[in-house]
Protein backbone atom coordinates (compact mmCIF):
# COMPACT_ATOMS: atom_id res chain seq x y z
CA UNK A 1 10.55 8.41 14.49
CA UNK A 2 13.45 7.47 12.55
CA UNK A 3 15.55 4.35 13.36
CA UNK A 4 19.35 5.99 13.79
CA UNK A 5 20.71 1.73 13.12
CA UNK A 6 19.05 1.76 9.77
CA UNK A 7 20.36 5.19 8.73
CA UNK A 8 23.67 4.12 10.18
CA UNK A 9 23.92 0.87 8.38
CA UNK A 10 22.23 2.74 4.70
CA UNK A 11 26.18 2.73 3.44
CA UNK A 12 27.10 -0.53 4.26
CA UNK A 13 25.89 -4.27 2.70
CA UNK A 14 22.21 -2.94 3.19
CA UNK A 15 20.69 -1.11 0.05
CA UNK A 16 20.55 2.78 0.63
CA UNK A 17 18.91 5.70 0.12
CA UNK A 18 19.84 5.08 -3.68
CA UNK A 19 18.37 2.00 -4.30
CA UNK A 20 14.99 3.51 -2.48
CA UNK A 21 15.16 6.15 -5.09
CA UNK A 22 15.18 3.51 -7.99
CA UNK A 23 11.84 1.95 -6.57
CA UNK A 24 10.51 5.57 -6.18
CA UNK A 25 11.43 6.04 -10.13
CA UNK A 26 10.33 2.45 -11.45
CA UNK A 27 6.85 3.05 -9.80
CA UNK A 28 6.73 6.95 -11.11
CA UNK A 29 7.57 5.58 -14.69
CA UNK A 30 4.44 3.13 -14.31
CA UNK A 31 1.95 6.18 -14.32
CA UNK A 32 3.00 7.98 -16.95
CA UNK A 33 3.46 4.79 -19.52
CA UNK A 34 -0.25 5.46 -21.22
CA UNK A 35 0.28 9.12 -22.38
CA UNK A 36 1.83 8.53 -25.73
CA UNK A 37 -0.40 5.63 -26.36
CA UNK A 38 -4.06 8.30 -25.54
CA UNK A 39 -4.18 8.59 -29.73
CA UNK A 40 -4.29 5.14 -29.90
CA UNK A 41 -6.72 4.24 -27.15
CA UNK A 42 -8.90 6.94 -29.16
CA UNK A 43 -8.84 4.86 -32.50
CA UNK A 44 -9.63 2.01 -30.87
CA UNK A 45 -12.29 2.71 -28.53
CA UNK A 46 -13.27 6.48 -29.90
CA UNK A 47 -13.66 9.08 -27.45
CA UNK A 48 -13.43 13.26 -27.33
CA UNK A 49 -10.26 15.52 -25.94
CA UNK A 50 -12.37 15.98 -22.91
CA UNK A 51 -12.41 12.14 -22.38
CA UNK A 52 -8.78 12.21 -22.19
CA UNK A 53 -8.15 14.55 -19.75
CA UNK A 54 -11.20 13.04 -17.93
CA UNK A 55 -9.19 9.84 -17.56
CA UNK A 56 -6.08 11.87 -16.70
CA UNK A 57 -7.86 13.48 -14.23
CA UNK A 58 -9.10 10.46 -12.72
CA UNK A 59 -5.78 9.22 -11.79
CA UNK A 60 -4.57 12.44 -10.28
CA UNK A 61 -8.06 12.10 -8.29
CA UNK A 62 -7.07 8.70 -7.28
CA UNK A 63 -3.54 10.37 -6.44
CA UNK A 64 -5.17 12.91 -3.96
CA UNK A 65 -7.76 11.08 -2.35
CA UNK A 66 -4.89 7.98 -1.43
CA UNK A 67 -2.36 10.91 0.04
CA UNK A 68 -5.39 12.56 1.95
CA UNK A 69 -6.50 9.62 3.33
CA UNK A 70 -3.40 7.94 3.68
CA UNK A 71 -0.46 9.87 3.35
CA UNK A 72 0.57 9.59 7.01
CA UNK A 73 0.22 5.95 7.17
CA UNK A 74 4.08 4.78 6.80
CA UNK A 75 4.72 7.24 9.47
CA UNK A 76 2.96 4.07 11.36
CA UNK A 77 2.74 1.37 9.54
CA UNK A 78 7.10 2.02 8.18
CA UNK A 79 7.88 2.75 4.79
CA UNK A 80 8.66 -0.52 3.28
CA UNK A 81 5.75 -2.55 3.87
CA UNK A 82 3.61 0.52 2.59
CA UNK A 83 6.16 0.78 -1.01
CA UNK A 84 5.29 -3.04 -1.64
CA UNK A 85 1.62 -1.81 -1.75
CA UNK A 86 2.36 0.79 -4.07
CA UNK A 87 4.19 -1.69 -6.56
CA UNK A 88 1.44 -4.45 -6.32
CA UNK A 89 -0.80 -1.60 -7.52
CA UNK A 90 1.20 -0.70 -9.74
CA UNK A 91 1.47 -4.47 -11.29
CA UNK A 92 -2.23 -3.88 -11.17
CA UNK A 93 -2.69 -1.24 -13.24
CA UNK A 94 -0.19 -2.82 -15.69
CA UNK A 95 -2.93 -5.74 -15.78
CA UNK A 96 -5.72 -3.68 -16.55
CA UNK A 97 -4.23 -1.85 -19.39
CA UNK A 98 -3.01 -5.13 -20.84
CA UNK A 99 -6.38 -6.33 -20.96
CA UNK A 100 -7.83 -3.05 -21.91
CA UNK A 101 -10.94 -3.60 -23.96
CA UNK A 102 -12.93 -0.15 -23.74
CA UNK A 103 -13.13 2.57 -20.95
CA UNK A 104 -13.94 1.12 -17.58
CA UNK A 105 -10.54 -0.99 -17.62
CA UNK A 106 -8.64 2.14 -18.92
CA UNK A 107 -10.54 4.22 -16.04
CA UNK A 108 -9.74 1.38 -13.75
CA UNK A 109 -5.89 1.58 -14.24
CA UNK A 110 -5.53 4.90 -14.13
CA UNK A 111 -7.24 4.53 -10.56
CA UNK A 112 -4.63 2.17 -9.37
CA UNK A 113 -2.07 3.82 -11.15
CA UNK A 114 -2.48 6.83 -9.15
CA UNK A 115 -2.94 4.83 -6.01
CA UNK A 116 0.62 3.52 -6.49
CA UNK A 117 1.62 7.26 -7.11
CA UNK A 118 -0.27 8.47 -3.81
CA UNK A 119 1.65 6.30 -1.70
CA UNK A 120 4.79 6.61 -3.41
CA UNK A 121 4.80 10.47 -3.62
CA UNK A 122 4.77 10.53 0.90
CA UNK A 123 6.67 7.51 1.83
CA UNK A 124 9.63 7.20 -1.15
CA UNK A 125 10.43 10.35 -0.44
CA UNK A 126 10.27 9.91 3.25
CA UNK A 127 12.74 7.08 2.63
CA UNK A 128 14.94 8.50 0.30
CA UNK A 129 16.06 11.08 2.87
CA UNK A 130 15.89 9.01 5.91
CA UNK A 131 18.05 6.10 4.59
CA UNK A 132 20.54 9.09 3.75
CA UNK A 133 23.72 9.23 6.50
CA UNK A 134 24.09 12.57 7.79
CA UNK A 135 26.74 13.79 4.92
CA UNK A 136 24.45 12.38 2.30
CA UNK A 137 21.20 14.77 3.03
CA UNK A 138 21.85 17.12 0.55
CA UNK A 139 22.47 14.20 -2.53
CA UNK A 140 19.26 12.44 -1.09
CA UNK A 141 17.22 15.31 -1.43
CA UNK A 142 18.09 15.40 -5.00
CA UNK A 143 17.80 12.03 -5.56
CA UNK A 144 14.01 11.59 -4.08
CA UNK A 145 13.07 14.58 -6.16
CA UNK A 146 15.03 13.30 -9.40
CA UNK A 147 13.14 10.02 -8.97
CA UNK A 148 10.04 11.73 -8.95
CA UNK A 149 10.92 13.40 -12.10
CA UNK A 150 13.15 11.01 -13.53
CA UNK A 151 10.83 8.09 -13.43
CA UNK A 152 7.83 10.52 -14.49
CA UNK A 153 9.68 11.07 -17.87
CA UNK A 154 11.10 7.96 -18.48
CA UNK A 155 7.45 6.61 -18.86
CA UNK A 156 5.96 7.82 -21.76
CA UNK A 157 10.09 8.01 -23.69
CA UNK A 158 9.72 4.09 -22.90
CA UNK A 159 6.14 3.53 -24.14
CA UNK A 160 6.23 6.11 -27.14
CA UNK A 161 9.77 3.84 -28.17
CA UNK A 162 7.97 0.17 -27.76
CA UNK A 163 4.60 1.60 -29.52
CA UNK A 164 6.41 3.05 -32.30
CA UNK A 165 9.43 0.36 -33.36
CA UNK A 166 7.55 -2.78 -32.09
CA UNK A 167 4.43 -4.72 -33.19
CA UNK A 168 2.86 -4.60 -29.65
CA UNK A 169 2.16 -1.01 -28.82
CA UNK A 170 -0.38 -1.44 -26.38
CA UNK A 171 0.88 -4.49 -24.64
CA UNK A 172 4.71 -4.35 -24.28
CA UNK A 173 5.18 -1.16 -22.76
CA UNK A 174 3.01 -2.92 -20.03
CA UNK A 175 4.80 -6.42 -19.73
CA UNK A 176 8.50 -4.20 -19.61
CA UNK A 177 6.77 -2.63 -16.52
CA UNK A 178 6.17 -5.44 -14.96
CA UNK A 179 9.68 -6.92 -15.33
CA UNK A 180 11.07 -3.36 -14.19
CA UNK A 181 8.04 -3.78 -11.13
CA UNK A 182 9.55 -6.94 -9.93
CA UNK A 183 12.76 -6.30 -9.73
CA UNK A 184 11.21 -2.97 -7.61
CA UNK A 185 9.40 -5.62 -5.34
CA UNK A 186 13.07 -7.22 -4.69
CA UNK A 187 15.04 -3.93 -4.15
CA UNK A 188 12.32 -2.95 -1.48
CA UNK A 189 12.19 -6.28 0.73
CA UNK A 190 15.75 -5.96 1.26
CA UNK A 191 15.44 -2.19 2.41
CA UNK A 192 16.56 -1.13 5.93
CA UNK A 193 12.91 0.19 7.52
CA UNK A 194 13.51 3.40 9.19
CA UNK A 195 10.32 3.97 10.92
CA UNK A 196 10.95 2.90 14.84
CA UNK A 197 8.41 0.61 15.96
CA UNK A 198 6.41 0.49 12.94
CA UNK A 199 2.78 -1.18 13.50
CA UNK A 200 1.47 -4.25 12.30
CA UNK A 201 -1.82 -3.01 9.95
CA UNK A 202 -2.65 0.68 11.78
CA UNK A 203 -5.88 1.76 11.37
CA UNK A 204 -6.15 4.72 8.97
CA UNK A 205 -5.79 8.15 10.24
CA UNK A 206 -7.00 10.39 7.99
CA UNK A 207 -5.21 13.96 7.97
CA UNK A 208 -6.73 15.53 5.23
CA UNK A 209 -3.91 18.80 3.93
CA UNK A 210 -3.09 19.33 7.69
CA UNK A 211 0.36 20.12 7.92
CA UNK A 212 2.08 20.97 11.80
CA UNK A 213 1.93 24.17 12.86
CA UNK A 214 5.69 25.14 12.73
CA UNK A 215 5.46 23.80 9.24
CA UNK A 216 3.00 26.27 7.91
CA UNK A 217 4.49 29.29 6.96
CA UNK A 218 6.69 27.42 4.43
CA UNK A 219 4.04 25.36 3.29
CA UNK A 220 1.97 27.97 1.74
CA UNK A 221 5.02 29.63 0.05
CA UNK A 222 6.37 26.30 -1.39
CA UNK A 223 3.02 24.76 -2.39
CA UNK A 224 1.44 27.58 -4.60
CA UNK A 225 4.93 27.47 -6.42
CA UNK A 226 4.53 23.41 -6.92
CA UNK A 227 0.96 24.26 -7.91
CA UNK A 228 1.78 26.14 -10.92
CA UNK A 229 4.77 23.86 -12.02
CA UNK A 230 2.88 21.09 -11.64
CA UNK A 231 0.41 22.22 -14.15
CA UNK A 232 3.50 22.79 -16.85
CA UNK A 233 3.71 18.72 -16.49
CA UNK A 234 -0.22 17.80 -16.39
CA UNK A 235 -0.29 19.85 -20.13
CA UNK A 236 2.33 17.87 -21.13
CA UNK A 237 1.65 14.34 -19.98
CA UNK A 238 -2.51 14.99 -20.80
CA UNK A 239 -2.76 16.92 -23.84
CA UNK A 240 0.64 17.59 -25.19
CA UNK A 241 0.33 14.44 -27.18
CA UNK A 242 -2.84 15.75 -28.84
CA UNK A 243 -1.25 19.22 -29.37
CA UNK A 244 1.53 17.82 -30.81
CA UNK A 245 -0.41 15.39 -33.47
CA UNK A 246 -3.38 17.78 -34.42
CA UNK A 247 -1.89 21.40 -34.33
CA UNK A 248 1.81 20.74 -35.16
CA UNK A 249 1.64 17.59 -37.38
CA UNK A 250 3.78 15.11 -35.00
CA UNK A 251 2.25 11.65 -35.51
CA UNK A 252 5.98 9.94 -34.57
CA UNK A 253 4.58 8.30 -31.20
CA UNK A 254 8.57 7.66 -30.18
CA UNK A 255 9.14 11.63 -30.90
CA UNK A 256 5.86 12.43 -28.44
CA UNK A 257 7.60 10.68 -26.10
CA UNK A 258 10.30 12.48 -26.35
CA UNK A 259 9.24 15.81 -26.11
CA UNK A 260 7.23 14.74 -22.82
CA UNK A 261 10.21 13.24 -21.47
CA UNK A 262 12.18 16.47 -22.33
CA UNK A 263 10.42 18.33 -19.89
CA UNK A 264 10.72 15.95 -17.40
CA UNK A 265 14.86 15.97 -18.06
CA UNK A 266 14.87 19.50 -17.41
CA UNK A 267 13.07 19.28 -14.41
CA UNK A 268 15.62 16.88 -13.03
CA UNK A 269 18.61 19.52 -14.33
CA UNK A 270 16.47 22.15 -12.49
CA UNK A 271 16.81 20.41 -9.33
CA UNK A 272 20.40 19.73 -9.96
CA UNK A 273 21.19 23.27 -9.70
CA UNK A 274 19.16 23.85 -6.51
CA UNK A 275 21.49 23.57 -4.18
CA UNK A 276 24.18 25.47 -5.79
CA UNK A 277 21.39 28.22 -6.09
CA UNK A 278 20.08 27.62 -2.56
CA UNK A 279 16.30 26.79 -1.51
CA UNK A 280 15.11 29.87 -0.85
CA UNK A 281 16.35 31.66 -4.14
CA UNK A 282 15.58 28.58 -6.61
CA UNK A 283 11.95 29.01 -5.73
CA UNK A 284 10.98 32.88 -7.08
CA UNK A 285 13.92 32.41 -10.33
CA UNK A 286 12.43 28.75 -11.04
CA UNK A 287 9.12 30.41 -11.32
CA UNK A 288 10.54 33.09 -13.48
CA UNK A 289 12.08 30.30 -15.85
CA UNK A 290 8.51 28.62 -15.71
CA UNK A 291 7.11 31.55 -17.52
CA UNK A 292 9.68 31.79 -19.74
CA UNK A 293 8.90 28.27 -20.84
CA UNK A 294 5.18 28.64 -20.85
CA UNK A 295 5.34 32.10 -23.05
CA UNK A 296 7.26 29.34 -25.40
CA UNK A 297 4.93 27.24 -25.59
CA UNK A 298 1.77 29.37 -26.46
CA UNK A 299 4.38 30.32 -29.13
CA UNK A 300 4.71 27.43 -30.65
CA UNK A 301 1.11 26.68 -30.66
CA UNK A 302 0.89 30.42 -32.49
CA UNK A 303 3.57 29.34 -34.82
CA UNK A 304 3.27 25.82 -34.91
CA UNK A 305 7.08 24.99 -34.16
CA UNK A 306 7.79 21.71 -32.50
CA UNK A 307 11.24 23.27 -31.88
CA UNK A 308 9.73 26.27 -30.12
CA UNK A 309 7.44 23.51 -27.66
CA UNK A 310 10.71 21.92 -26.99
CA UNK A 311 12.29 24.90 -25.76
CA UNK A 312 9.18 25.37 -24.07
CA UNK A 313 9.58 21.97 -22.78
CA UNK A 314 13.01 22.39 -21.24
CA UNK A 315 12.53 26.17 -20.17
CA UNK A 316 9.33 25.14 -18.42
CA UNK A 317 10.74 22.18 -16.94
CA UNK A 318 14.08 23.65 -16.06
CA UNK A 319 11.90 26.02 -13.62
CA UNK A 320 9.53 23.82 -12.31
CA UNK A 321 12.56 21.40 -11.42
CA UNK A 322 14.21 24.86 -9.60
CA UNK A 323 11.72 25.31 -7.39
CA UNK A 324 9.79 22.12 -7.08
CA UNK A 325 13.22 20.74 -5.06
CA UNK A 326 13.36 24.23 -3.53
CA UNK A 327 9.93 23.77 -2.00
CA UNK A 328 10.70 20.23 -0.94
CA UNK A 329 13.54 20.56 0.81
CA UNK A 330 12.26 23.64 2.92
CA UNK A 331 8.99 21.55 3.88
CA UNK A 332 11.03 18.33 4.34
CA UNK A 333 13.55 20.26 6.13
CA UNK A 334 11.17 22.25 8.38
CA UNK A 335 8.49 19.40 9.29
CA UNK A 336 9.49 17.09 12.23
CA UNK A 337 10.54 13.42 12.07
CA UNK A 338 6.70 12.12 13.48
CA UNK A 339 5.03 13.86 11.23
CA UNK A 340 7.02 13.77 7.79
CA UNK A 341 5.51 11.95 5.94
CA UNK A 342 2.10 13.13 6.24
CA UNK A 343 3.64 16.56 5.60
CA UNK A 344 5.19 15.30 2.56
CA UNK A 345 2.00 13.91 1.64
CA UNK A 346 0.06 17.25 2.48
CA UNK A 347 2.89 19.31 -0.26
CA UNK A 348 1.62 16.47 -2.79
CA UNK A 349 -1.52 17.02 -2.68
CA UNK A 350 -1.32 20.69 -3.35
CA UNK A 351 0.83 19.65 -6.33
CA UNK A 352 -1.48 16.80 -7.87
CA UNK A 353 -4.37 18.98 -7.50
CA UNK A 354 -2.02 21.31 -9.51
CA UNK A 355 -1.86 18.99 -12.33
CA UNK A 356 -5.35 17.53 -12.47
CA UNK A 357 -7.81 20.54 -12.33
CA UNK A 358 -6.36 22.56 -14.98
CA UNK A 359 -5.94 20.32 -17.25
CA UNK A 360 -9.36 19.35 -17.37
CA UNK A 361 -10.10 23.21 -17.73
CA UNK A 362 -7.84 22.69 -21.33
CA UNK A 363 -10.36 19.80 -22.07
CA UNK A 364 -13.40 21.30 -21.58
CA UNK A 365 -12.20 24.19 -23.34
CA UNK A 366 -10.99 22.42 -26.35
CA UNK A 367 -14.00 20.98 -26.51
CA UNK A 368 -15.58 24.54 -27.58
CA UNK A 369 -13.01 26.25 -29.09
CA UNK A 370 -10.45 23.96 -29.86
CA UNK A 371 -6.67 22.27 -28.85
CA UNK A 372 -4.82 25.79 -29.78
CA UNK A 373 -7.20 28.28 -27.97
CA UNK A 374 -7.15 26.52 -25.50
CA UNK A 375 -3.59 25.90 -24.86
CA UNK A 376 -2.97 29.89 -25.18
CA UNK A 377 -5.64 30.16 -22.42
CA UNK A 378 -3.82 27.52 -20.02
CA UNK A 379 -0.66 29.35 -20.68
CA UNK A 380 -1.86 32.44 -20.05
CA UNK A 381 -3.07 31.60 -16.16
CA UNK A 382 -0.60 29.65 -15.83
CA UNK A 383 1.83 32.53 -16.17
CA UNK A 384 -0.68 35.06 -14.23
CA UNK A 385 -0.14 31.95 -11.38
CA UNK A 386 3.61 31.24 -11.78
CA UNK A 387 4.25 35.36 -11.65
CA UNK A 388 2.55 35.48 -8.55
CA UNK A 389 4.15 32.71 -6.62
CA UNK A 390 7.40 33.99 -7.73
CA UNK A 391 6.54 37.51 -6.88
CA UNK A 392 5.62 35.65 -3.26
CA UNK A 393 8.60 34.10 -2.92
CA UNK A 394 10.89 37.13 -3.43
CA UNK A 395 9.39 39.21 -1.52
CA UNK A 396 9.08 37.28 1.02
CA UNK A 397 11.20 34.34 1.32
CA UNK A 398 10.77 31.60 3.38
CA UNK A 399 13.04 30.66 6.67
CA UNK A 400 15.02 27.97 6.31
């Protein structure tokens, strides 16, 4: 349940649902810091494509098996005590990849980096809207979803700066996150908790995807559309690097960053303009935006533009930004107070699963017929995926 005294007090000298959404973004920006730094972690320790998205893959694994088994625990336990976990693994990860010395370390932060992210993704967004007074909903909604994004992006621009313009590639990007993970750490102890009652150490309740039963017909609408935008991002935070150094020539690790942080940017536009569009029609025209931005991109692996992957980039992420707040908002919206979290969680895992398994499809398949082919045949079921959940959605929308 959520504590009315905390929401009420959210505008006053107590930190709001604003500085909740800067923790949300700080920790996002943590898991994303490696992926303009993969080409280097391949000179240095030498490993495949495949090994790449293997160690992507492991921390969107780590992502879905902490919101599975824990995604309903600051429901419980409140939101703030369960945050400060999420940064100290965060600081964790930061640790292992500053004394990275071959795979198991780099496997090892990933792990923790997408523990952080599997508790963030349930109960920062849980926060974000609950610390929000009642005229404030709709600006907290984009907020929790723009710090999702936001901080997503702003990891590899960061790291692909630092690596390129400084003489400590592989270590400062790490030691600016910890700064950034402190001051996260400080912002959250002086949160208002908004769980009533929350318990001292609960004992795990596992839900699994379970979502409540008035909550299900918008679930399956809204998650199929996350699914497919949130395998536009796991191409570009994976592989995109390696796409944009072997088949277009981009070896500017500050300009990698960039284009995955475009994406990311567009995303957070997208969302901008959901509620202007409304929920329920964001989610079938953000889908038709996401194939307009994938077509794009198999272009420009055709071509071999990096202008063409850029509008790709911001196309793509432009849609996936529509309808990924669309699908939020109508889960957050429809799920009750008890059980928000968890259903928050539920949507996430739906998503990460989104932007783990088909990347390692690219992987595998690059590994046989190369980065281009198998790009174009990512993009193509992508699109065959994103037509269908926007064909879904218009035909039949979901009640708000």
């Amino acid at each position: 349940m959520v504590r009315e005294d905390a929401v009420r007090t959210a505008g006053g000298r107590q930190p709001g649902y604003a500085a909740a959404a800067v923790v949300f973004a700080i920790g996002m920006a943590g898991t994303t810091l490696p992926t303009p730094l993969y080409g280097l972690y391949q000179e240095q320790i030498g490993f495949s494509e495949l090994m790449v998205t293997v160690v992507f893959a492991v921390y969107a694994l780590a992502v879905i098996t902490v919101l599975m088994l824990a995604g309903n625990y600051s429901d419980k336990a409140g939101r703030r005590p369960v945050l400060l976990c999420a940064m100290a693994l965060s600081a964790a990860s930061a640790g292992c990849f500053l004394l990275e010395s071959g795979l198991p370390l780099l496997f090892a932060g990933r792990l923790l980096s997408g523990g952080a992210a599997g508790l963030l993704s349930g109960a920062a967004t849980a926060a974000v809207l609950e610390l929000a007074r009642p005229g404030q909903k709709a600006r907290a909604g984009f907020a929790a979803t723009a710090a999702n994004m936001g901080g997503l992006g702003c990891g590899p621009l960061l790291s692909g700066f630092l690596a390129e313009y400084t003489p400590w590639p592989l270590a400062l990007p790490f030691w600016v996150h910890l700064g950034l993970v402190a001051l996260a750490c400080g912002i959250t102890w002086r949160l208002p908790e908004t769980v009533t009652h929350p318990q001292h150490w609960p004992r795990p309740a596992p839900q699994g995807v379970a979502v409540p039963p008035e909550v299900k017909g918008v679930f399956a609408r809204a998650s199929l559309a996350a699914f497919a935008g949130f395998s536009l991002l796991g191409l570009f935070t994976a592989v995109a690097p390696s796409f944009a150094k072997e088949t277009l020539g981009v070896g500017n690790l500050a300009v990698i960053g960039a284009v995955v942080f475009s994406v990311f940017l567009a995303s957070t536009l997208g969302q901008s303009l959901t509620r202007r569009i409304g929920a329920r029609l964001a989610l079938p025209l953000g889908c038709g935006a996401l194939i307009v931005g994938l077509l794009l991109v198999a272009s420009s692996l055709i071509v071999e533009s990096l202008p063409l992957i850029v509008l790709g980039a911001l196309f793509g992420g432009t849609g996936q930004g529509l309808s990924f707040r669309a699908a939020l908002t109508l889960v957050s919206d429809a799920a009750p107070d008890t059980h928000r979290g968890g259903t928050i969680s539920a949507f996430f895992v739906v998503a990460y699963t989104g932007i783990s398994v088909p990347v390692v499809g690219v992987g595998a398949l690059a590994t046989w017929l190369g980065l281009r082919e198998a790009g174009l045949v990512f993009t193509g079921c992508v699109t065959v995926l994103a037509a269908g959940a926007g064909t879904y959605s218009a035909l039949r929308p979901p009640r708000t």
